[in-house]
C-alpha atoms as a PDB file:
ATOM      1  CA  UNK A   1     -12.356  -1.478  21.458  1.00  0.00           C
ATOM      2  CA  UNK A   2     -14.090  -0.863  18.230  1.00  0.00           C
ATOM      3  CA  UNK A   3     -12.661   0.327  15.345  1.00  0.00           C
ATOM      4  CA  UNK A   4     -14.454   2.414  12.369  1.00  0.00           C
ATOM      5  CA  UNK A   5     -13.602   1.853   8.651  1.00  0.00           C
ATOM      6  CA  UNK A   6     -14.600   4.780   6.419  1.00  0.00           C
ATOM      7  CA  UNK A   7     -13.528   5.967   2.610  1.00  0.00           C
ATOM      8  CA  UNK A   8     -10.568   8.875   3.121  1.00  0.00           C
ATOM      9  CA  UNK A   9     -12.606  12.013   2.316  1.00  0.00           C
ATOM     10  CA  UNK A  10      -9.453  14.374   1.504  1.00  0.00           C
ATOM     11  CA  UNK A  11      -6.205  14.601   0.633  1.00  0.00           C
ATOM     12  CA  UNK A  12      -4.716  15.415   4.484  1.00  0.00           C
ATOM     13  CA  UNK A  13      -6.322  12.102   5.270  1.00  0.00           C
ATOM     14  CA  UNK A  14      -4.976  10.352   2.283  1.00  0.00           C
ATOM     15  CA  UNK A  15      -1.502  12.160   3.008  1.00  0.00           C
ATOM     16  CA  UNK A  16      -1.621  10.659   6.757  1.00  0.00           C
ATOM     17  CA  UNK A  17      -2.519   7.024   5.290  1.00  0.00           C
ATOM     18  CA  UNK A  18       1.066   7.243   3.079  1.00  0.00           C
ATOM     19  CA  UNK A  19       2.704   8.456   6.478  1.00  0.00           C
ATOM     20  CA  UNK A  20       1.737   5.650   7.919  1.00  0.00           C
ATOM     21  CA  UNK A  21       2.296   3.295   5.053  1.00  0.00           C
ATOM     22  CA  UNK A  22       5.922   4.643   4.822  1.00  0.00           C
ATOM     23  CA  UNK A  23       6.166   3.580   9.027  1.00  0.00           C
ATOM     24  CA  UNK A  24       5.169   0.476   8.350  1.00  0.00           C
ATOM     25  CA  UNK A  25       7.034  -0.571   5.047  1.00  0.00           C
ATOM     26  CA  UNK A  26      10.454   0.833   5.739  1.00  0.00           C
ATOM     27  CA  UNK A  27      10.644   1.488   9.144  1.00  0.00           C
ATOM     28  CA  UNK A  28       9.371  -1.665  10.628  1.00  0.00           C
ATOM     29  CA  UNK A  29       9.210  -3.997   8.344  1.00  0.00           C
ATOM     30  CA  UNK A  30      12.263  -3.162   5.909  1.00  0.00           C
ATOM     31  CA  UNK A  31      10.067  -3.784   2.684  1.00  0.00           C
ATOM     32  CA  UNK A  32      10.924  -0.560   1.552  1.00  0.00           C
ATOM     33  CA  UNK A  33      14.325   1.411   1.803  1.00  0.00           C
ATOM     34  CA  UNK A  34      13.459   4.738   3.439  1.00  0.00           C
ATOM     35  CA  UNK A  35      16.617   6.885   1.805  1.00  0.00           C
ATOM     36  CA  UNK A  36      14.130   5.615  -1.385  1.00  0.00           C
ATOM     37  CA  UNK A  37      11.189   8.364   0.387  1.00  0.00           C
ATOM     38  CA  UNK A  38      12.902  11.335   1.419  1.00  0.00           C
ATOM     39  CA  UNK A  39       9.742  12.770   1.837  1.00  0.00           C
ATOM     40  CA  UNK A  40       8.469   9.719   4.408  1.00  0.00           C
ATOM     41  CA  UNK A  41       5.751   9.289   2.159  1.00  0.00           C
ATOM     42  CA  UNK A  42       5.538   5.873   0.542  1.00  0.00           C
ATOM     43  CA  UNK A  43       3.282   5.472  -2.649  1.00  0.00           C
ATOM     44  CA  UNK A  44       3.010   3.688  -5.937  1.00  0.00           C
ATOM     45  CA  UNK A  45       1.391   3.749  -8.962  1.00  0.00           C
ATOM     46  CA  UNK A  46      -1.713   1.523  -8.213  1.00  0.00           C
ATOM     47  CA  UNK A  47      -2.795   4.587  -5.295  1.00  0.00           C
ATOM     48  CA  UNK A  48      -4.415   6.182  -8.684  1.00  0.00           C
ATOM     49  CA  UNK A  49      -6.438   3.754  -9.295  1.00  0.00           C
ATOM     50  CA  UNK A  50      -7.235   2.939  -5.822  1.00  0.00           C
ATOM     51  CA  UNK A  51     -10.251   3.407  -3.341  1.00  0.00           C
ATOM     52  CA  UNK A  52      -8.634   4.457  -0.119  1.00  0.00           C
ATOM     53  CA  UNK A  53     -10.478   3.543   3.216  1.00  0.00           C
ATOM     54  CA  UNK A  54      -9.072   4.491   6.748  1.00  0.00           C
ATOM     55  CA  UNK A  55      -9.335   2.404   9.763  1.00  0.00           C
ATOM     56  CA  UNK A  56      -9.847   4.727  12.646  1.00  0.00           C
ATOM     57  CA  UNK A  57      -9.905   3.785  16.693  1.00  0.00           C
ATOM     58  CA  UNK A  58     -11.476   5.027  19.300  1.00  0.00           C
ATOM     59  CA  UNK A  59     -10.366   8.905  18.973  1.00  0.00           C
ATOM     60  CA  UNK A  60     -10.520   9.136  15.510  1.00  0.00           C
ATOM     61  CA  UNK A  61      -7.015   8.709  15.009  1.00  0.00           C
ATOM     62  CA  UNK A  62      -5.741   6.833  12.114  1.00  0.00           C
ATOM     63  CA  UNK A  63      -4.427   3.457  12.696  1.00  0.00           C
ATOM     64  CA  UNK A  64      -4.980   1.497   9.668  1.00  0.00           C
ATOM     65  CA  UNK A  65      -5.774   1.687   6.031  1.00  0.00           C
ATOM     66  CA  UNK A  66      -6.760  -0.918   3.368  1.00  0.00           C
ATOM     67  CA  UNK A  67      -7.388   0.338  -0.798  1.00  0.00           C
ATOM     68  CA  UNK A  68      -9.079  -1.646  -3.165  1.00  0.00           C
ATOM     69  CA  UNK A  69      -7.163  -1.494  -6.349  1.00  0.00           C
ATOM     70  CA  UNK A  70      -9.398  -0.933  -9.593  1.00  0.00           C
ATOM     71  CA  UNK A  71      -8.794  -2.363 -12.647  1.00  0.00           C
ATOM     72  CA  UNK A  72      -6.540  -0.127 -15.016  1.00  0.00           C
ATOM     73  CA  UNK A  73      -3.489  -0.097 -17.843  1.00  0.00           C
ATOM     74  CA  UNK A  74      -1.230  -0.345 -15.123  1.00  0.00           C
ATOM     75  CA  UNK A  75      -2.650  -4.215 -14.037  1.00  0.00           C
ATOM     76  CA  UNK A  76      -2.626  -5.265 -10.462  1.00  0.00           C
ATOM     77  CA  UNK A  77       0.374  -5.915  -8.085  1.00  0.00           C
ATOM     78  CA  UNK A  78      -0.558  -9.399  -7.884  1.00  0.00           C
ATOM     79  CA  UNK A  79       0.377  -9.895 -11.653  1.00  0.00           C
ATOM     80  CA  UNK A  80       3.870  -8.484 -11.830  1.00  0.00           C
ATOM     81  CA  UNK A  81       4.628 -10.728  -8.258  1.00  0.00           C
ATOM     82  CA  UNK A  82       3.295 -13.561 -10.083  1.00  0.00           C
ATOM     83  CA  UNK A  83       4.858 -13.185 -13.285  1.00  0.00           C
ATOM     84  CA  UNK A  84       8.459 -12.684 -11.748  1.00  0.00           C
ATOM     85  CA  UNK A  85       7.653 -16.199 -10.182  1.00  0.00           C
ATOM     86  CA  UNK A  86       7.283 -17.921 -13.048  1.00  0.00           C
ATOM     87  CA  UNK A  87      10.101 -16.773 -14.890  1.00  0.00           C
ATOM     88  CA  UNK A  88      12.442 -17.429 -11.850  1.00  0.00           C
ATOM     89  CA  UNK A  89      10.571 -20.408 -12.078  1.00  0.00           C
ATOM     90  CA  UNK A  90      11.339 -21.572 -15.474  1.00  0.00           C
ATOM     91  CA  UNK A  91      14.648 -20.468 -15.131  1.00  0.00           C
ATOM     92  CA  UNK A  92      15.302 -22.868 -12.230  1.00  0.00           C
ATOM     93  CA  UNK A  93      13.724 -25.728 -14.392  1.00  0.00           C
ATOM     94  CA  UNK A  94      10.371 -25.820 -12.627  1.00  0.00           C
ATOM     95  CA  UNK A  95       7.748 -26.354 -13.596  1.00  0.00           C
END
């Protein structure tokens, strides 16, 4: 069964890729804690500076989404992850 990848077009479809991000961060993984998104929309402040792309299957229904994060003030997700690691770290005496 093929799936189609495609750049979100509009804001419903963009709203539906946060629904499902929300599903899969709080409710089934526990990532997230969903009294934290009342609104069971989960976002963050990289989605601004993000191309959004939605993975679609067979009936055009949404079933995936990946966003490439674009350089901006706000950095990257990977350096705030890493950074906390290497003071925890150092704290620990590693090195």
């Amino acid at each position: 069964m093929p799936f189609k990848v495609s750049p979100v077009s509009d804001e419903k479809e963009l709203t539906e890729i946060f629904r499902l991000r929300y599903k899969i961060y709080c409710l089934e993984w526990g990532f997230e804690k969903p009294e934290s998104y009342a609104n069971g929309i989960l976002t963050d402040i990289y989605d601004d500076y993000s191309l959004h792309f939605a993975v679609r299957d067979y009936s055009n229904k949404i079933v995936g989404a990946i966003r490439l994060i674009l350089y901006s003030e706000v950095g990257f997700p990977i350096e705030n992850i890493v950074t906390w690691i290497l003071i925890r770290m150092r704290f620990h005496g590693k090195k």
